[in-house]
N, C-alpha and C. Protein backbone atom coordinates (compact mmCIF):
# COMPACT_ATOMS: atom_id res chain seq x y z
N UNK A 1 110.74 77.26 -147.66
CA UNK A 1 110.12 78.57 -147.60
C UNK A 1 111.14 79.59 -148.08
N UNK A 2 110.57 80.47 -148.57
CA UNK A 2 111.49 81.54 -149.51
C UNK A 2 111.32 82.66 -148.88
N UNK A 3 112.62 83.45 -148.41
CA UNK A 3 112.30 85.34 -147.68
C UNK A 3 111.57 85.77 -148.77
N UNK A 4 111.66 85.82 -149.73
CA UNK A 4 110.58 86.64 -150.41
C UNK A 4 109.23 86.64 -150.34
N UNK A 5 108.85 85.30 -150.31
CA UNK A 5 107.68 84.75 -150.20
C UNK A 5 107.25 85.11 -148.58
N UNK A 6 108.05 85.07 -147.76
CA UNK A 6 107.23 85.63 -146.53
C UNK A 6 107.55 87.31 -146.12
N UNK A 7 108.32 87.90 -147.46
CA UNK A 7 108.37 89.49 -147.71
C UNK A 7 106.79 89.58 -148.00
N UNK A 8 106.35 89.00 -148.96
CA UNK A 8 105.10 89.56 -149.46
C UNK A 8 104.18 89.17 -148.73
N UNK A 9 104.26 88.15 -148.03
CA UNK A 9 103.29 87.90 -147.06
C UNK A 9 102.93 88.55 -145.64
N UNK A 10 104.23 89.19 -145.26
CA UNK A 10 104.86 89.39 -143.82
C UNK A 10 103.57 90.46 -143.65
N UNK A 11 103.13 91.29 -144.54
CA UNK A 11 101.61 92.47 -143.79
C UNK A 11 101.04 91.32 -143.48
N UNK A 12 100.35 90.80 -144.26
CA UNK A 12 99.34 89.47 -143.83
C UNK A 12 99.30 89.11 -142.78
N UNK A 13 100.66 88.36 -142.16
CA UNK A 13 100.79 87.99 -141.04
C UNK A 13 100.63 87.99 -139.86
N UNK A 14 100.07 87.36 -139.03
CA UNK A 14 99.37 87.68 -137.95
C UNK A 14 99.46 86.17 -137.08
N UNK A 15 99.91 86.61 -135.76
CA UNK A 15 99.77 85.25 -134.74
C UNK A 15 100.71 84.30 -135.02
N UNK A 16 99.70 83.15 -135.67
CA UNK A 16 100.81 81.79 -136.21
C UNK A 16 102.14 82.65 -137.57
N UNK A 17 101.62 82.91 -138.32
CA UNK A 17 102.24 83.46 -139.22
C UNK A 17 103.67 84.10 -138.84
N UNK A 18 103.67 85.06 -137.83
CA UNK A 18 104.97 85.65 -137.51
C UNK A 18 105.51 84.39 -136.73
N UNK A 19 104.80 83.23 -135.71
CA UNK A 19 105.48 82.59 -135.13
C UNK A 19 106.33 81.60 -136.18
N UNK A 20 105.39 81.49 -137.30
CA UNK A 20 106.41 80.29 -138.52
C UNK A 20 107.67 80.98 -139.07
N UNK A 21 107.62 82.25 -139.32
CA UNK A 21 108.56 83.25 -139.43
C UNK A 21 109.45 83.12 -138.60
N UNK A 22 109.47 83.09 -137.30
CA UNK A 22 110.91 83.52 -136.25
C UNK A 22 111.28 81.67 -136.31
N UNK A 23 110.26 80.83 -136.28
CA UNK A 23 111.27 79.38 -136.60
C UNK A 23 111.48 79.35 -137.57
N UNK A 24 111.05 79.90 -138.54
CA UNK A 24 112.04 80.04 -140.04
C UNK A 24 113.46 80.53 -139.94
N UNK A 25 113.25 81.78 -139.62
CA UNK A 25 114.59 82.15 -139.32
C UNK A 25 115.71 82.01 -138.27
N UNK A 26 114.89 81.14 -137.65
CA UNK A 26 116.23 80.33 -136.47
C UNK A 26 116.69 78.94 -137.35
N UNK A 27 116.00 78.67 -138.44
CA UNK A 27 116.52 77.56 -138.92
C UNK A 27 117.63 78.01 -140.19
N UNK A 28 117.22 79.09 -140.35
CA UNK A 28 117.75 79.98 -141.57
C UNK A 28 119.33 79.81 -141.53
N UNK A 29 120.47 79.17 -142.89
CA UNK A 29 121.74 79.20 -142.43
C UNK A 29 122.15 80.39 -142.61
N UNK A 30 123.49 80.71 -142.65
CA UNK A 30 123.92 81.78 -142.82
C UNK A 30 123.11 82.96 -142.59
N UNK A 31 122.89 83.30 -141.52
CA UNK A 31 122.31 84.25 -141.00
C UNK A 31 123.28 85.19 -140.87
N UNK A 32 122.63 86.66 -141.30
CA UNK A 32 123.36 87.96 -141.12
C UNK A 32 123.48 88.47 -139.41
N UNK A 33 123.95 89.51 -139.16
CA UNK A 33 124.22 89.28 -137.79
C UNK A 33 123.31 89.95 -137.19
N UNK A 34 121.98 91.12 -137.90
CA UNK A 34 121.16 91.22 -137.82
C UNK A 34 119.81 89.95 -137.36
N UNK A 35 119.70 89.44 -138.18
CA UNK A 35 118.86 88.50 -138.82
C UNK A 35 119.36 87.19 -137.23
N UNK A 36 120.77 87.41 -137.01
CA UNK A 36 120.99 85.84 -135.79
C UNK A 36 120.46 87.08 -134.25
N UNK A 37 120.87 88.06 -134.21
CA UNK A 37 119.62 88.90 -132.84
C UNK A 37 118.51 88.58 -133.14
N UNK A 38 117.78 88.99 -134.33
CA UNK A 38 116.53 88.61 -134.08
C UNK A 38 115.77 87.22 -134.01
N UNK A 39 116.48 86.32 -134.45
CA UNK A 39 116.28 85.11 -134.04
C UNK A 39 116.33 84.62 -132.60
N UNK A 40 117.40 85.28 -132.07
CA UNK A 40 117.75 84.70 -130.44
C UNK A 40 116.42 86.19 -129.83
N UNK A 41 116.02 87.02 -130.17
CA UNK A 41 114.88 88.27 -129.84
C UNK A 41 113.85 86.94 -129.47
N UNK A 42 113.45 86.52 -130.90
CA UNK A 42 112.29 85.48 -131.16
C UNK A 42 112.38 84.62 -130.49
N UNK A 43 112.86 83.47 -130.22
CA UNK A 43 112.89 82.99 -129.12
C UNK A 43 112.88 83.58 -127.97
N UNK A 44 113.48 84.15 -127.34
CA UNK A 44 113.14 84.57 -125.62
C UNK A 44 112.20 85.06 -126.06
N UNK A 45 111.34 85.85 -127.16
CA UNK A 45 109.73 86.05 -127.00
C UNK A 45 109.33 85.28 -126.53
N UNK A 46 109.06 83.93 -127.61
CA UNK A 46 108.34 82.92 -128.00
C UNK A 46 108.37 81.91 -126.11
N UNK A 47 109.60 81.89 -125.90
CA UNK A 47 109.30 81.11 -124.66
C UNK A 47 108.65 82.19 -123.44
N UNK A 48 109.27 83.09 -123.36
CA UNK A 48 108.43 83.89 -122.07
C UNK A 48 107.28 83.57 -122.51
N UNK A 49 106.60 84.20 -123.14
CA UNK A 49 105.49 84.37 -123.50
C UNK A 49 104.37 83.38 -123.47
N UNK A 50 104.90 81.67 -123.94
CA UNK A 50 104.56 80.34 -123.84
C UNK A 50 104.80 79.81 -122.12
N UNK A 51 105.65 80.33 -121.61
CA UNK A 51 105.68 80.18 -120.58
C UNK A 51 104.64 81.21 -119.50
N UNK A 52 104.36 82.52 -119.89
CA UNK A 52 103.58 83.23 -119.03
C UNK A 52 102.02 82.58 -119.86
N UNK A 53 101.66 82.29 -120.56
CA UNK A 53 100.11 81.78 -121.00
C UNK A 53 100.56 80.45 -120.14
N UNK A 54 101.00 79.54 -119.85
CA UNK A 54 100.86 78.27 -119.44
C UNK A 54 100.69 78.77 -117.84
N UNK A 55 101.31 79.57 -117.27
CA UNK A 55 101.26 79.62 -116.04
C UNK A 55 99.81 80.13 -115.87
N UNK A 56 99.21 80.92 -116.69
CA UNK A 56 98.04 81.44 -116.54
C UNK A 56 96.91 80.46 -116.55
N UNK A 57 96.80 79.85 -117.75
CA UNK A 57 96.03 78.96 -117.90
C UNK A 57 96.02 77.92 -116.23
N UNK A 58 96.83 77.37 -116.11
CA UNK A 58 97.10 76.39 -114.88
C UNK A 58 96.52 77.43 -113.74
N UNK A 59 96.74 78.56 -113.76
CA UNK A 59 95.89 79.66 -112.53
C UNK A 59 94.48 80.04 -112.73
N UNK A 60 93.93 79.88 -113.80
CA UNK A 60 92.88 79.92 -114.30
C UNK A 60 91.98 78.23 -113.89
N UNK A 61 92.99 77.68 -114.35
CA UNK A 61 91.79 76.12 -113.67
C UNK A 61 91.97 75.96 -112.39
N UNK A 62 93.16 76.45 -111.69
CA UNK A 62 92.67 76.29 -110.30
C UNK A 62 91.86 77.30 -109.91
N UNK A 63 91.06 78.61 -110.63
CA UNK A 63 90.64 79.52 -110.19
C UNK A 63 89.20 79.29 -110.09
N UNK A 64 88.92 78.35 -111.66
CA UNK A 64 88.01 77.73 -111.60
C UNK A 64 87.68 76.84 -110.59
N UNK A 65 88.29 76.07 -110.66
CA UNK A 65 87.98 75.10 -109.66
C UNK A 65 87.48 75.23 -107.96
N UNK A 66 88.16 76.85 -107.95
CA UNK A 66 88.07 77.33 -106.30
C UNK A 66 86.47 77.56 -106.92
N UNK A 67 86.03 78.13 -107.63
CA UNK A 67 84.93 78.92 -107.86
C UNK A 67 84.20 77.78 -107.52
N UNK A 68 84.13 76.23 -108.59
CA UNK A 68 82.99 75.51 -108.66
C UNK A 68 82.75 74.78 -106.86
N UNK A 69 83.95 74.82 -106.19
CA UNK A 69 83.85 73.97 -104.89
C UNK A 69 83.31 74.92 -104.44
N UNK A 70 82.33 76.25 -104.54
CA UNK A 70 81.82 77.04 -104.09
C UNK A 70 80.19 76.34 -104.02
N UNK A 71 79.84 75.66 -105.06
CA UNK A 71 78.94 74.77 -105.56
C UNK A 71 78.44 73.66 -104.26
N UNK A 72 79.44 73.18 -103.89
CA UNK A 72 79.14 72.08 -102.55
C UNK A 72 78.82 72.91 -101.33
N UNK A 73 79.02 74.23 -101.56
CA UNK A 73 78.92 74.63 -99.98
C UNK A 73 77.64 74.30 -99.15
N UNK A 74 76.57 73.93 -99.79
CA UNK A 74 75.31 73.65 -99.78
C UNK A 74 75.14 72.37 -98.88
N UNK A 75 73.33 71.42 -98.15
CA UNK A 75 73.73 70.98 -97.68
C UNK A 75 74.21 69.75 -98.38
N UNK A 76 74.45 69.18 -98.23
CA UNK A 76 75.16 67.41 -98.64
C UNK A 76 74.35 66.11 -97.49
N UNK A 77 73.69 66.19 -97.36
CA UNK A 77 72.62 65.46 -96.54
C UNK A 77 71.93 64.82 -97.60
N UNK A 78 71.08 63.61 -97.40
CA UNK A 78 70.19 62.92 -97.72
C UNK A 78 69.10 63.68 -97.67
N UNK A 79 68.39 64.34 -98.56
CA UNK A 79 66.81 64.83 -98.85
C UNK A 79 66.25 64.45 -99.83
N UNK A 80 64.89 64.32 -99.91
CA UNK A 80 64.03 63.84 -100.90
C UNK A 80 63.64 65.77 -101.90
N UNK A 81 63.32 66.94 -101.53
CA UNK A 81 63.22 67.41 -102.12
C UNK A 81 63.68 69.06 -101.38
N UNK A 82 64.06 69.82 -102.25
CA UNK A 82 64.55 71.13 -101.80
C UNK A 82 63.57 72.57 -102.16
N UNK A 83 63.57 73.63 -101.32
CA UNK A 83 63.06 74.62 -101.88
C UNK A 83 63.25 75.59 -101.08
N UNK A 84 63.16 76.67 -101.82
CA UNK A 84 63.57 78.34 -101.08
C UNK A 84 62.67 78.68 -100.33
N UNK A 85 62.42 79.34 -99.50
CA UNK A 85 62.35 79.89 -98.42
C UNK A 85 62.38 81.53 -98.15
N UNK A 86 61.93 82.15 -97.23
CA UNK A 86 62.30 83.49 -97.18
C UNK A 86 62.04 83.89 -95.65
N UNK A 87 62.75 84.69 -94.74
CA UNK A 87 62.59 85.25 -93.47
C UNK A 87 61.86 85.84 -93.36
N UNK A 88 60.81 86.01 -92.60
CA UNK A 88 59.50 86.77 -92.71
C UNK A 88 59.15 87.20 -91.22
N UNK A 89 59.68 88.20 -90.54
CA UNK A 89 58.75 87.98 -88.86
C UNK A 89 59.54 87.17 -88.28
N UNK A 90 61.15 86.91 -88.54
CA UNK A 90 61.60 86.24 -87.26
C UNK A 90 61.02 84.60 -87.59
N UNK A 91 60.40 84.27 -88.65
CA UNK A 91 60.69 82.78 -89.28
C UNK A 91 60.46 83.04 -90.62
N UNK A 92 60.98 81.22 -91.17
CA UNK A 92 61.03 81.02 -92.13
C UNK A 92 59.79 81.05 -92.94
N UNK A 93 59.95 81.30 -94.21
CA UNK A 93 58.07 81.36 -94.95
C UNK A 93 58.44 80.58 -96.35
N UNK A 94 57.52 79.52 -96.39
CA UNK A 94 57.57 78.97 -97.58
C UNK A 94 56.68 78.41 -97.93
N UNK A 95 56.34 77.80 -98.73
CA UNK A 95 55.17 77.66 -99.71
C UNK A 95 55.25 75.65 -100.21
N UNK A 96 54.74 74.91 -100.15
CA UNK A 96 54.40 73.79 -100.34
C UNK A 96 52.85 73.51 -100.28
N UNK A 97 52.29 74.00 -101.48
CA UNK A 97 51.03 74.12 -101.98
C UNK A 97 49.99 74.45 -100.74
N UNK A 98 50.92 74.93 -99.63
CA UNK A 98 50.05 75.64 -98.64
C UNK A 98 51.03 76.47 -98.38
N UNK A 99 51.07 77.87 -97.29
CA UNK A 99 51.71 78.99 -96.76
C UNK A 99 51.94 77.92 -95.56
N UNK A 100 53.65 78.02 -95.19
CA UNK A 100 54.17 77.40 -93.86
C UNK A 100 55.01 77.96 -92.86
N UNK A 101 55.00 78.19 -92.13
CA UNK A 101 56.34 78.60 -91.06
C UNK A 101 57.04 77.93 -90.38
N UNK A 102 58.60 78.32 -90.38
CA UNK A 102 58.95 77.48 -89.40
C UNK A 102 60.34 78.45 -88.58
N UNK A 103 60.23 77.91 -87.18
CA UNK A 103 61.06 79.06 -86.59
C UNK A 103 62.63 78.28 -87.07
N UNK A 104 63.57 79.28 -87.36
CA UNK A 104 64.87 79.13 -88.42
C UNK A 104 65.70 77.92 -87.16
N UNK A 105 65.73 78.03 -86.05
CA UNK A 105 66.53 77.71 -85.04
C UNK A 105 66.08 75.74 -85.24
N UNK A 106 65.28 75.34 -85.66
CA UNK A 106 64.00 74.09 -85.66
C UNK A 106 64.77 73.63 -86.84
N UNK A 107 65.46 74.85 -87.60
CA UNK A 107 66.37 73.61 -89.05
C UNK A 107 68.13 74.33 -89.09
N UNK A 108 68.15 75.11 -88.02
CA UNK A 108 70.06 75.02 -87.52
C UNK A 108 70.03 76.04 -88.26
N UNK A 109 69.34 77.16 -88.52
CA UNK A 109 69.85 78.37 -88.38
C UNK A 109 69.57 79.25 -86.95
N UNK A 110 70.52 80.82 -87.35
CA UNK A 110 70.23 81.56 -86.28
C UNK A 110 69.04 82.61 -86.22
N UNK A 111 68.68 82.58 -85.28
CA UNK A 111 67.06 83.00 -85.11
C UNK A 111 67.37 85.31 -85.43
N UNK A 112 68.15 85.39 -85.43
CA UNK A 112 68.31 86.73 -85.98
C UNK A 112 68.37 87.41 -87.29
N UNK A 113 68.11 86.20 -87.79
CA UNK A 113 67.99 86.62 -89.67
C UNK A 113 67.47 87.76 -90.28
N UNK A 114 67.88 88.74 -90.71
CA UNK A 114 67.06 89.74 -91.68
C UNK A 114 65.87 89.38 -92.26
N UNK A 115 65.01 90.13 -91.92
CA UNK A 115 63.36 89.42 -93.35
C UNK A 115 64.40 90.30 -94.60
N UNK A 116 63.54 89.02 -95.63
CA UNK A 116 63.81 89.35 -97.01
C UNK A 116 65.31 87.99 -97.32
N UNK A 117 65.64 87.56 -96.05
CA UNK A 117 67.39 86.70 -96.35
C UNK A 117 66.30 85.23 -96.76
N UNK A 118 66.91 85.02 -97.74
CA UNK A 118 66.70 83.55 -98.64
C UNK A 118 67.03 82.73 -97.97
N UNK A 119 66.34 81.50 -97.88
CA UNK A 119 66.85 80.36 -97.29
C UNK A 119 66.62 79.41 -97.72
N UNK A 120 67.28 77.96 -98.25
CA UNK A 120 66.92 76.94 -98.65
C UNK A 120 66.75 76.30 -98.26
N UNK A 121 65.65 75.00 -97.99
CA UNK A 121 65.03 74.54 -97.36
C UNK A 121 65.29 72.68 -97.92
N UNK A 122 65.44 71.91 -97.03
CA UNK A 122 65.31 70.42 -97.58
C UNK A 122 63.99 69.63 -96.85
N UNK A 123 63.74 68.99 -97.26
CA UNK A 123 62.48 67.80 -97.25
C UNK A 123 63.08 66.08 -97.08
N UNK A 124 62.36 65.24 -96.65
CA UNK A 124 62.31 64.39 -96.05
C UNK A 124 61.35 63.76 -96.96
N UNK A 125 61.38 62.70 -97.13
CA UNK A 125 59.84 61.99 -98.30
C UNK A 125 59.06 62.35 -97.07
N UNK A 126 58.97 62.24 -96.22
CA UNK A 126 57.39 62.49 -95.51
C UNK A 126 57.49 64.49 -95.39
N UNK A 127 57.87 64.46 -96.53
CA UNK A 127 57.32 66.54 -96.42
C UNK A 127 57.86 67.02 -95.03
N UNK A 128 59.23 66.40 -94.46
CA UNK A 128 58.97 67.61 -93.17
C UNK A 128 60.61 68.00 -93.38
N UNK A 129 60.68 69.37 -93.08
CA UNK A 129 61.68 70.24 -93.27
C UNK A 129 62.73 69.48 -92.45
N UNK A 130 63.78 69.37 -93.05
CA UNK A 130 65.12 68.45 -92.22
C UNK A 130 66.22 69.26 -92.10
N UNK A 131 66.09 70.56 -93.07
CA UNK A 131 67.72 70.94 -92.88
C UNK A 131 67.06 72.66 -93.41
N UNK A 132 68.21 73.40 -93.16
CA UNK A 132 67.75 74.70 -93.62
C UNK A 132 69.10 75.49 -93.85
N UNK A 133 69.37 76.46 -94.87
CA UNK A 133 70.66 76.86 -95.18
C UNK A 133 70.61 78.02 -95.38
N UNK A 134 71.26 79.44 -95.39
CA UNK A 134 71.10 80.74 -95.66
C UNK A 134 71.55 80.68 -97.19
N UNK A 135 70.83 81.06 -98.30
CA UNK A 135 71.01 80.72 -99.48
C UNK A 135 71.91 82.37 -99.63
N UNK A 136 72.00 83.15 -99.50
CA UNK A 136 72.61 84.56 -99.60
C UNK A 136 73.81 84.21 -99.25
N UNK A 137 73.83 83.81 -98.15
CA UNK A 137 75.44 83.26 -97.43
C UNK A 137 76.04 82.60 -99.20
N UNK A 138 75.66 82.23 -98.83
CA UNK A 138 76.17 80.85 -100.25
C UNK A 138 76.57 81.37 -101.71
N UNK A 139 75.43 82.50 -101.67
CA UNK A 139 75.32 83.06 -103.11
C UNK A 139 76.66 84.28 -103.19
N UNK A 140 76.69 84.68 -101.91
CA UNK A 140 77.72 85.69 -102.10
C UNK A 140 79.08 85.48 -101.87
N UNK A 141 79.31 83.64 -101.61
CA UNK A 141 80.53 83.26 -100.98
C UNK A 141 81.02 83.15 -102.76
N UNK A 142 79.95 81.85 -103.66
CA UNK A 142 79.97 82.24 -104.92
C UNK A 142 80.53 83.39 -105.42
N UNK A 143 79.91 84.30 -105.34
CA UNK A 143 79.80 85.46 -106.25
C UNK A 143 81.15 86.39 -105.78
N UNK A 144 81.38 86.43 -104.60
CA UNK A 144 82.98 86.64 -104.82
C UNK A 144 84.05 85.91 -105.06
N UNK A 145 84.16 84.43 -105.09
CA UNK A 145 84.97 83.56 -106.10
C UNK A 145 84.76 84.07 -107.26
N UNK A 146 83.79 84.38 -108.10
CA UNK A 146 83.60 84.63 -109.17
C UNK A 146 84.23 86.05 -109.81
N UNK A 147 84.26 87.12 -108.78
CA UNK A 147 84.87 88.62 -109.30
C UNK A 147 86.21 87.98 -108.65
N UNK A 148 86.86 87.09 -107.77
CA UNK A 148 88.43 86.80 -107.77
C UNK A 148 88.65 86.72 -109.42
N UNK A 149 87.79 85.59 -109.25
CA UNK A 149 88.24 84.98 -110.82
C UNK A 149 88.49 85.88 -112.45
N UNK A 150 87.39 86.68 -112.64
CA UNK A 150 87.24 87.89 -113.41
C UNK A 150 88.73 88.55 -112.89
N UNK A 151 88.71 89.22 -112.04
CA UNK A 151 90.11 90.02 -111.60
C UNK A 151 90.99 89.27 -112.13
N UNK A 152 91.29 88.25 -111.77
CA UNK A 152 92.68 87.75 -112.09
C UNK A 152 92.61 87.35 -113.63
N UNK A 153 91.58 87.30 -114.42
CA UNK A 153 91.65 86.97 -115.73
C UNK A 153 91.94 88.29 -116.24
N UNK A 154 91.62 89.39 -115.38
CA UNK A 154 91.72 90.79 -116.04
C UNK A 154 93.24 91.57 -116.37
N UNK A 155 94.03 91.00 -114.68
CA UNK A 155 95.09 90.90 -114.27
C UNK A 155 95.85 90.24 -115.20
N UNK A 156 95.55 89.09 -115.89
CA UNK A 156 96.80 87.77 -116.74
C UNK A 156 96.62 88.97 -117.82
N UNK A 157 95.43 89.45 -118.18
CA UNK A 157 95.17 89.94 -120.36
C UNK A 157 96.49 91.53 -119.83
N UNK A 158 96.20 92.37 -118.76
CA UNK A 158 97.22 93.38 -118.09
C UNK A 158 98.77 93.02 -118.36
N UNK A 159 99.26 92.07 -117.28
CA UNK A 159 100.58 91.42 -117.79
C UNK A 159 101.22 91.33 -119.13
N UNK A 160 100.21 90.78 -119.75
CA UNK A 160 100.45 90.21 -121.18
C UNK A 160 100.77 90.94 -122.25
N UNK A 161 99.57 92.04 -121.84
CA UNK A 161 100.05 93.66 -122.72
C UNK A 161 101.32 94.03 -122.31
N UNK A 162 101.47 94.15 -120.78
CA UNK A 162 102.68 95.23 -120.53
C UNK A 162 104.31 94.42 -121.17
N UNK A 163 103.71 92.83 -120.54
CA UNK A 163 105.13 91.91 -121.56
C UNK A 163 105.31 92.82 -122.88
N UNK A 164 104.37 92.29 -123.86
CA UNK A 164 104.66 93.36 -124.93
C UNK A 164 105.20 94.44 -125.29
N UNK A 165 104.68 95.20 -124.92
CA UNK A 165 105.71 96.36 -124.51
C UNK A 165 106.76 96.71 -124.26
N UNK A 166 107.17 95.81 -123.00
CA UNK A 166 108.47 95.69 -122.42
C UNK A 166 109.31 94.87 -123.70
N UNK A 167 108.79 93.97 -123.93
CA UNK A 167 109.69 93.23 -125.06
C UNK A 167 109.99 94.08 -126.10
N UNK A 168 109.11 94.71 -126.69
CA UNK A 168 109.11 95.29 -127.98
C UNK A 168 110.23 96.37 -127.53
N UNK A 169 110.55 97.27 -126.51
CA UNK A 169 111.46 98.53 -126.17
C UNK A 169 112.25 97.41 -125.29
N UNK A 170 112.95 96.12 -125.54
CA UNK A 170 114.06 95.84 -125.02
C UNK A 170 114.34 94.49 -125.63
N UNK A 171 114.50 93.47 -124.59
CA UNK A 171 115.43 92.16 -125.30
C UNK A 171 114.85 91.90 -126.70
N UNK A 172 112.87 92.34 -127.31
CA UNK A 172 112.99 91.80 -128.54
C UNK A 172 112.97 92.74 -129.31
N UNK A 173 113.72 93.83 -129.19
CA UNK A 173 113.83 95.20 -129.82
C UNK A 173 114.49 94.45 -131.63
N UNK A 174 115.11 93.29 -131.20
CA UNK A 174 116.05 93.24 -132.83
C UNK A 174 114.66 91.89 -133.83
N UNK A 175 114.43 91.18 -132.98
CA UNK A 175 113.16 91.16 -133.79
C UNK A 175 111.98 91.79 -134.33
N UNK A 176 111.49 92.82 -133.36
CA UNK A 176 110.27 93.39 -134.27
C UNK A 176 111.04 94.89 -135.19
N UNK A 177 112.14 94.92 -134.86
CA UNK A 177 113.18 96.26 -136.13
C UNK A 177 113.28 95.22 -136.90
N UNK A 178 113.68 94.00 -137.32
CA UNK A 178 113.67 92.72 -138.52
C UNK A 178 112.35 92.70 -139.70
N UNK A 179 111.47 92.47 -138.30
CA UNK A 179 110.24 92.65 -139.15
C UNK A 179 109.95 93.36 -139.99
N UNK A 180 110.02 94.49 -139.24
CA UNK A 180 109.12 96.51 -140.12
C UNK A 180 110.48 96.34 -141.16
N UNK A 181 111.87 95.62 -140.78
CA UNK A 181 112.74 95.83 -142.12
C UNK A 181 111.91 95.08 -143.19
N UNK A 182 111.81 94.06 -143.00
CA UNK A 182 110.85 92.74 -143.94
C UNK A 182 109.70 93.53 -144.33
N UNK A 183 108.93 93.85 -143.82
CA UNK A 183 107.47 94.94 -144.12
C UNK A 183 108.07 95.79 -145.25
N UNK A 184 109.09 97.22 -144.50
CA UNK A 184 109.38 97.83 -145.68
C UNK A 184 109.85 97.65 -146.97
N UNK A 185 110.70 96.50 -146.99
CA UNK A 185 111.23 95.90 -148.13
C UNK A 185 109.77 94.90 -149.36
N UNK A 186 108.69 94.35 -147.91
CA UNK A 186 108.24 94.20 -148.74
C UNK A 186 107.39 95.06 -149.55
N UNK A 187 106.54 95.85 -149.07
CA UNK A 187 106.09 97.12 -149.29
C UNK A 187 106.72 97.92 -150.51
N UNK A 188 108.20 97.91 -150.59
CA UNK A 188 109.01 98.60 -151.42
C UNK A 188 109.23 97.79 -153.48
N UNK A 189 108.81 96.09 -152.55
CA UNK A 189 109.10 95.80 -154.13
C UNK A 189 110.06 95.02 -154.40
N UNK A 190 111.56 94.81 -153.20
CA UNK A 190 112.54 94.84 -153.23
C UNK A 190 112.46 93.25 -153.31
N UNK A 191 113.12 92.87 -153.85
CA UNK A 191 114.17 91.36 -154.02
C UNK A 191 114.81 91.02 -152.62
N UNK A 192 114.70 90.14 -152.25
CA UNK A 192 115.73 90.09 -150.60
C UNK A 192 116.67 88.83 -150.97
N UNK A 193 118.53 89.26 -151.40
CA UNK A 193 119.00 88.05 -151.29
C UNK A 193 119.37 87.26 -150.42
């Protein structure tokens, strides 16, 4: 690879491109004393940076993972078939090709339920209600795993910017001044020996 050739390229560049660049120039001999900062800049980028996405990622699948075991909270019993339910009057109201009731306490809930609170309901092959679950409970145990999860994905993209930043106005201050040198030169026309 030729500095010139990644002079004229260096606007182009983007992502992989600058990363083939800073291992270019750590392989580069005779390096100016410019040119050996920004190499040692590029690296401590390149690893923080590889190192803060890996930690993320690995916090991200366990974040996931908290989320999906949100999934089992449900019952785990032997039933032949399931269906929702709704509190109506201090019992349950549901529908199996007839209107049914059943008082909540008869499938292990508590008999103080809000009308309007969802409830899921299990079956038995002989049609009789075996188990009963507050489906809201469930949905909202979900649904705040789910804004953890959002937050902290919001939280890693936060970090990541402010790294930037911080890098760019300190330890990789002599790599990205390398660059805009490389930019202007290429920009300018100039020959780089």
């Amino acid at each position: 690879m030729n500095i010139n050739d990644i002079a004229q390229n260096v606007n182009a560049a983007k992502g992989i491109g600058f990363i083939r660049l800073g291992f270019w120039l750590n392989k580069k001999p005779d390096k100016t004393p410019e040119e050996k900062a920004a190499a040692k800049a590029f690296m401590k980028i390149f690893w923080i940076t590889l190192g803060i996405t890996l930690l993320f990622v690995v916090l991200l699948f366990i974040l996931i993972g908290y989320v999906m075991s949100g999934t089992e909270l449900g019952y785990d019993g032997i039933y032949d078939e399931s269906r929702t339910g709704r509190m109506e009057n201090g019992q349950v109201r549901y529908v199996k090709n007839e209107l049914y009731y059943i008082d909540p306490e008869t499938i292990g809930l508590p008999a103080g339920l809000p009308d309007g609170t969802h409830i899921n309901l299990y079956f038995d092959e002989n049609d009789v209600v075996i188990a009963g679950e507050n489906a809201d409970e469930i949905d909202a145990i979900v649904e705040n795993r789910v804004i953890l999860t959002v937050a902290a994905m919001g939280t890693m993209i936060v970090v990541l910017i402010i790294f930037t930043i911080v890098a760019r106005k300190t330890f990789g201050k002599p790599w990205y001044f390398w660059v805009q040198t490389l930019k202007r030169t290429a920009s300018d026309g100039v020959k780089i020996e």
